[in-house]
Protein backbone atom coordinates (compact mmCIF):
# COMPACT_ATOMS: atom_id res chain seq x y z
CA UNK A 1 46.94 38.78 -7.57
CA UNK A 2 50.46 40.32 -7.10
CA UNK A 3 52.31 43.17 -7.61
CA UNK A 4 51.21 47.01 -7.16
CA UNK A 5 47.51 47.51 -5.48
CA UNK A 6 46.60 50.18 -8.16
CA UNK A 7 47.62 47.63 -10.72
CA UNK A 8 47.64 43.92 -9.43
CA UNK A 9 48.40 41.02 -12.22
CA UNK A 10 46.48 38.01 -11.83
CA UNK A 11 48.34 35.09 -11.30
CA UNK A 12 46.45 31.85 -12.46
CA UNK A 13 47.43 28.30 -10.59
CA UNK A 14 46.26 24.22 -10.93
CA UNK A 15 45.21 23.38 -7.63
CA UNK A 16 44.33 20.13 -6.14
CA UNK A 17 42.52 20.23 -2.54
CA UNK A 18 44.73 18.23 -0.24
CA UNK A 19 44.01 20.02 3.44
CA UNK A 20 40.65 19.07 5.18
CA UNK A 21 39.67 22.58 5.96
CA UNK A 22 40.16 23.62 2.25
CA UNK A 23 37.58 20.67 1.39
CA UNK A 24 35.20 21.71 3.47
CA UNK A 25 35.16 24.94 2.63
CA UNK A 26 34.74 24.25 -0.83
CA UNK A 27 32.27 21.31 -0.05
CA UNK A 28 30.10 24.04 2.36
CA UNK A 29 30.47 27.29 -0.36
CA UNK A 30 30.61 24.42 -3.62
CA UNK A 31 27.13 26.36 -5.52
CA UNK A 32 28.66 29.97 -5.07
CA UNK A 33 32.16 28.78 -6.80
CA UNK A 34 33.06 30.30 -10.02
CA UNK A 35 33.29 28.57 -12.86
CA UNK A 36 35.61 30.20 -15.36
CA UNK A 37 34.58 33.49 -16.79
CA UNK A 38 31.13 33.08 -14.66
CA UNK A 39 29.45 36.44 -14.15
CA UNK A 40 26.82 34.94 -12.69
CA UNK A 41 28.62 33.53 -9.51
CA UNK A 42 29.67 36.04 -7.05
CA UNK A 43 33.40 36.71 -6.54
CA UNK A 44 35.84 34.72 -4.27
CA UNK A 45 38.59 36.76 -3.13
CA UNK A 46 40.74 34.62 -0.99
CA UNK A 47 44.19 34.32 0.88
CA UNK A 48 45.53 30.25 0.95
CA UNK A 49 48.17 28.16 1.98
CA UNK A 50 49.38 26.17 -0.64
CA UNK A 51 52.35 23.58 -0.87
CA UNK A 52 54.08 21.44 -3.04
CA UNK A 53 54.62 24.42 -5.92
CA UNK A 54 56.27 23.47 -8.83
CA UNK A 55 55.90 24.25 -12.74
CA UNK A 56 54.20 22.63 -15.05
CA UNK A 57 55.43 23.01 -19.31
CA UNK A 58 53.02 22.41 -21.98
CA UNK A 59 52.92 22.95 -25.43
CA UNK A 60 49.72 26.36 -26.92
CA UNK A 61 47.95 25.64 -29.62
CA UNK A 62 50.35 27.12 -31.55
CA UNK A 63 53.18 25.05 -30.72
CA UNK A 64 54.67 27.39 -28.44
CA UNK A 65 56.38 25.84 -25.39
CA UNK A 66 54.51 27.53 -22.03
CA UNK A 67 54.38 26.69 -18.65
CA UNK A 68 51.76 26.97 -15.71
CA UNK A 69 52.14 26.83 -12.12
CA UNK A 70 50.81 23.99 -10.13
CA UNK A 71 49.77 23.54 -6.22
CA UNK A 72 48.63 21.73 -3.36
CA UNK A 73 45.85 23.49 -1.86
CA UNK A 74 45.95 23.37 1.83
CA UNK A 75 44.37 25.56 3.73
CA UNK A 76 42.50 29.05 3.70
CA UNK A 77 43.29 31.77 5.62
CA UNK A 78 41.20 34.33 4.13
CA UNK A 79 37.88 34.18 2.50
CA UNK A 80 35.48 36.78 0.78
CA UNK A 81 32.54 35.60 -1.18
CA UNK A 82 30.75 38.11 -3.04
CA UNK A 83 30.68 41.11 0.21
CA UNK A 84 30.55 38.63 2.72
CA UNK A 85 33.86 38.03 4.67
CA UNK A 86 33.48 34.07 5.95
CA UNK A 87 34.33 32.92 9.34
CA UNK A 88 36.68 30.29 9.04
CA UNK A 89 37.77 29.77 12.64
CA UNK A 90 34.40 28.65 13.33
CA UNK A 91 34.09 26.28 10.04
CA UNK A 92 33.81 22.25 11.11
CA UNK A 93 36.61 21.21 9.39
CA UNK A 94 35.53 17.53 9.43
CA UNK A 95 32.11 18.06 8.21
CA UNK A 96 30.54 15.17 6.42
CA UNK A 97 29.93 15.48 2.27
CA UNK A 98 26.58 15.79 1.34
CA UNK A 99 24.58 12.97 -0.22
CA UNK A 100 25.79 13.19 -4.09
CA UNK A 101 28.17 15.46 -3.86
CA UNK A 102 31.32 15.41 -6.06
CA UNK A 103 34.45 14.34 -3.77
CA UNK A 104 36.31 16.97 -3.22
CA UNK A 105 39.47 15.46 -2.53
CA UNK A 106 39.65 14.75 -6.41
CA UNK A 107 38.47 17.75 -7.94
CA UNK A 108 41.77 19.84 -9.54
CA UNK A 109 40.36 23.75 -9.01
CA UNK A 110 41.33 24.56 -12.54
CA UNK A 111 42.72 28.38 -13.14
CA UNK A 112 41.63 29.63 -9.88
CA UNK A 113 42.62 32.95 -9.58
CA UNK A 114 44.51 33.11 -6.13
CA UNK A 115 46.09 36.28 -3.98
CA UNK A 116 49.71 35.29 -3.65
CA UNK A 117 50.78 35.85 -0.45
């Protein structure tokens, strides 16, 4: 989110998980991520580093030329699940993927909704 605190716009970016401290986060918190529109899931309010920013143009559905913002997602710096503020200093950064568990490396983080910093 950006702009004014009483009225923040959300600000929606492709990431793909590059930094080993963003994958295991994500590998360690992967059931409480949000899928899309998930009411379900608790929310993730969280600060990040990201890198390598650039647009990306594509054409709606109604032939309208658009564009979306793309990322490298490297690290984060801030992380709030649900009410529960996580301790990243102390998060093993090389910790091993679980036994059938999707590789995070390649998994794009579609629309995540991110706090620009």
């Amino acid at each position: 989110m950006e702009g004014e605190c009483e009225n923040p716009e959300k600000v929606f970016i492709d990431l793909i998980v590059r930094g080993e401290q963003a994958k295991a986060v994500l590998r360690k918190y992967k059931n409480d991520f949000p899928k899309f529109n998930d009411k379900d899931k608790p929310t993730w309010f969280a600060s990040i580093k990201i890198g390598s920013v650039e647009a990306k143009p594509y054409l709606s559905n109604d032939g309208k030329a658009k564009a979306t913002l793309a990322a490298r997602l490297i690290k984060f710096t801030y992380l709030k699940i649900g009410d529960q503020v996580i301790d990243l200093e102390n998060l093993d950064a090389k910790a091993p993927a679980e036994a059938n568990e999707t590789n995070v490396e390649e998994t794009e983080v579609k629309e995540a909704e991110v706090k620009a910093a």
